[in-house]
Protein backbone atom coordinates (compact mmCIF):
# COMPACT_ATOMS: atom_id res chain seq x y z
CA UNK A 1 0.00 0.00 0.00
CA UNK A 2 1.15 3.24 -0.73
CA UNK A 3 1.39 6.01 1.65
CA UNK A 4 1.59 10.01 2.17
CA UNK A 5 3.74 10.33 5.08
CA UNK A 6 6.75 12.51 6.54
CA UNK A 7 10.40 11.90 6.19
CA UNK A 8 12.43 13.21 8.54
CA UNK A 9 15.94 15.14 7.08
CA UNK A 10 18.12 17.73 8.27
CA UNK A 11 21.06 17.75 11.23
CA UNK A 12 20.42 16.18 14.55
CA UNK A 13 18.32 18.87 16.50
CA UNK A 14 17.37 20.79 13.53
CA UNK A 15 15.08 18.86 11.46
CA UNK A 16 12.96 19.49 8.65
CA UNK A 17 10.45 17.33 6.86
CA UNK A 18 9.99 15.83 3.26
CA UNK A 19 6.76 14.65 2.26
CA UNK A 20 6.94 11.46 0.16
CA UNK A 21 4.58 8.88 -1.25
CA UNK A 22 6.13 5.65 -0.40
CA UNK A 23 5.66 1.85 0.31
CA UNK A 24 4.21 1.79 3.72
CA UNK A 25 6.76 -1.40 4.35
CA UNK A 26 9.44 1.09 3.81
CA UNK A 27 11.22 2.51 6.86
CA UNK A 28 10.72 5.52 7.58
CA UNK A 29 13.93 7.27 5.88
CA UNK A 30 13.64 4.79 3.70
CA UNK A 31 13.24 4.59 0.19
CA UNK A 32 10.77 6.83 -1.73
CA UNK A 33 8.26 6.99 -5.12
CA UNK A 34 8.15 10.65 -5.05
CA UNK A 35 8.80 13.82 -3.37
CA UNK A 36 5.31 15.64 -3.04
CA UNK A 37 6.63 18.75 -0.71
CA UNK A 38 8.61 19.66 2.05
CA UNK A 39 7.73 20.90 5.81
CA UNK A 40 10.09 23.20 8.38
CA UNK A 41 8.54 23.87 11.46
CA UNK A 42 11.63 25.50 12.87
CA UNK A 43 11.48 28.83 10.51
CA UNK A 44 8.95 31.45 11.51
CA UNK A 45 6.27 31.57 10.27
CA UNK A 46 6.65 27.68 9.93
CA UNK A 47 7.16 26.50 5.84
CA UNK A 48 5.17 23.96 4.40
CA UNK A 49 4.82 23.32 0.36
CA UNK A 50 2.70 20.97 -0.84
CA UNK A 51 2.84 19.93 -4.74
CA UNK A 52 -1.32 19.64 -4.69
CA UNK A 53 -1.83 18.42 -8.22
CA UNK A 54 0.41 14.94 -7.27
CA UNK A 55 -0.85 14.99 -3.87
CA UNK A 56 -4.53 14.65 -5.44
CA UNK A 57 -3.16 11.93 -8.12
CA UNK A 58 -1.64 9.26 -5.21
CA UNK A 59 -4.86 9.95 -3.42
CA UNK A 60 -7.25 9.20 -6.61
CA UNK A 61 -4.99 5.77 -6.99
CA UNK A 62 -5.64 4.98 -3.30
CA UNK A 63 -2.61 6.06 -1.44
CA UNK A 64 -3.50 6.47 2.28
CA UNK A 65 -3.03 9.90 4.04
CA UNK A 66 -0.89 9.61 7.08
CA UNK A 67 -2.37 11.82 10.35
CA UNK A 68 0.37 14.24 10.52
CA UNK A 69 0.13 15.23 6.43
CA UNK A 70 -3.52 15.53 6.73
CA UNK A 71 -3.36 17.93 9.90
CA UNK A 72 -0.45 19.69 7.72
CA UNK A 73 -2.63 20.28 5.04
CA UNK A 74 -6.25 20.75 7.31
CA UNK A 75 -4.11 23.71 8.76
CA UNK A 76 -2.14 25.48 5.42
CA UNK A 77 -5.75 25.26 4.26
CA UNK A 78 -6.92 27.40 7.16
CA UNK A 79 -4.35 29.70 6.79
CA UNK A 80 -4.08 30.27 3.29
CA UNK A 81 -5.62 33.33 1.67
CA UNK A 82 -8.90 33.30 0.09
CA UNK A 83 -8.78 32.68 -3.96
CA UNK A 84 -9.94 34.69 -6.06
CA UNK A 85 -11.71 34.05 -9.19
CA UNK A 86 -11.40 36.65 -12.11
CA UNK A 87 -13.85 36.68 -15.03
């Protein structure tokens, strides 16, 4: 099964995040299919980047969500500004 879940890079004590679609028999650090974004919660205002278009495509082939990612995303959605739509 494939999964959305963190990885965890960076120096010891100053870590940053990847998020990856990946086997979920893979270790954590482990191998990878893809890079869909990264996360750095040690910046200010804390950095997160999501790529949503591929994040949408490993969910429409049934890749499972981990709980961190989806509270990621729940709260970049909260705090992103509204979109506007021009005609």
């Amino acid at each position: 099964m494939v999964k959305v879940r963190l990885t965890r890079m960076g120096a010891k004590k100053a870590p940053f995040y990847r998020v990856v679609a990946t086997d979920s028999r893979n270790r954590r650090d482990g191998r990878f299919i893809e890079i869909l974004g990264y996360y750095d919660p040690a910046k200010q205002p804390e950095i997160l980047h999501i790529k949503h278009d591929r994040l949408e495509y490993w969910k429409s082939v049934g890749a499972q969500v981990s709980d961190s990612v989806a509270s990621l995303i729940k709260r970049a959605r909260r705090h992103a500004p509204p979109v506007t739509v021009e005609e």
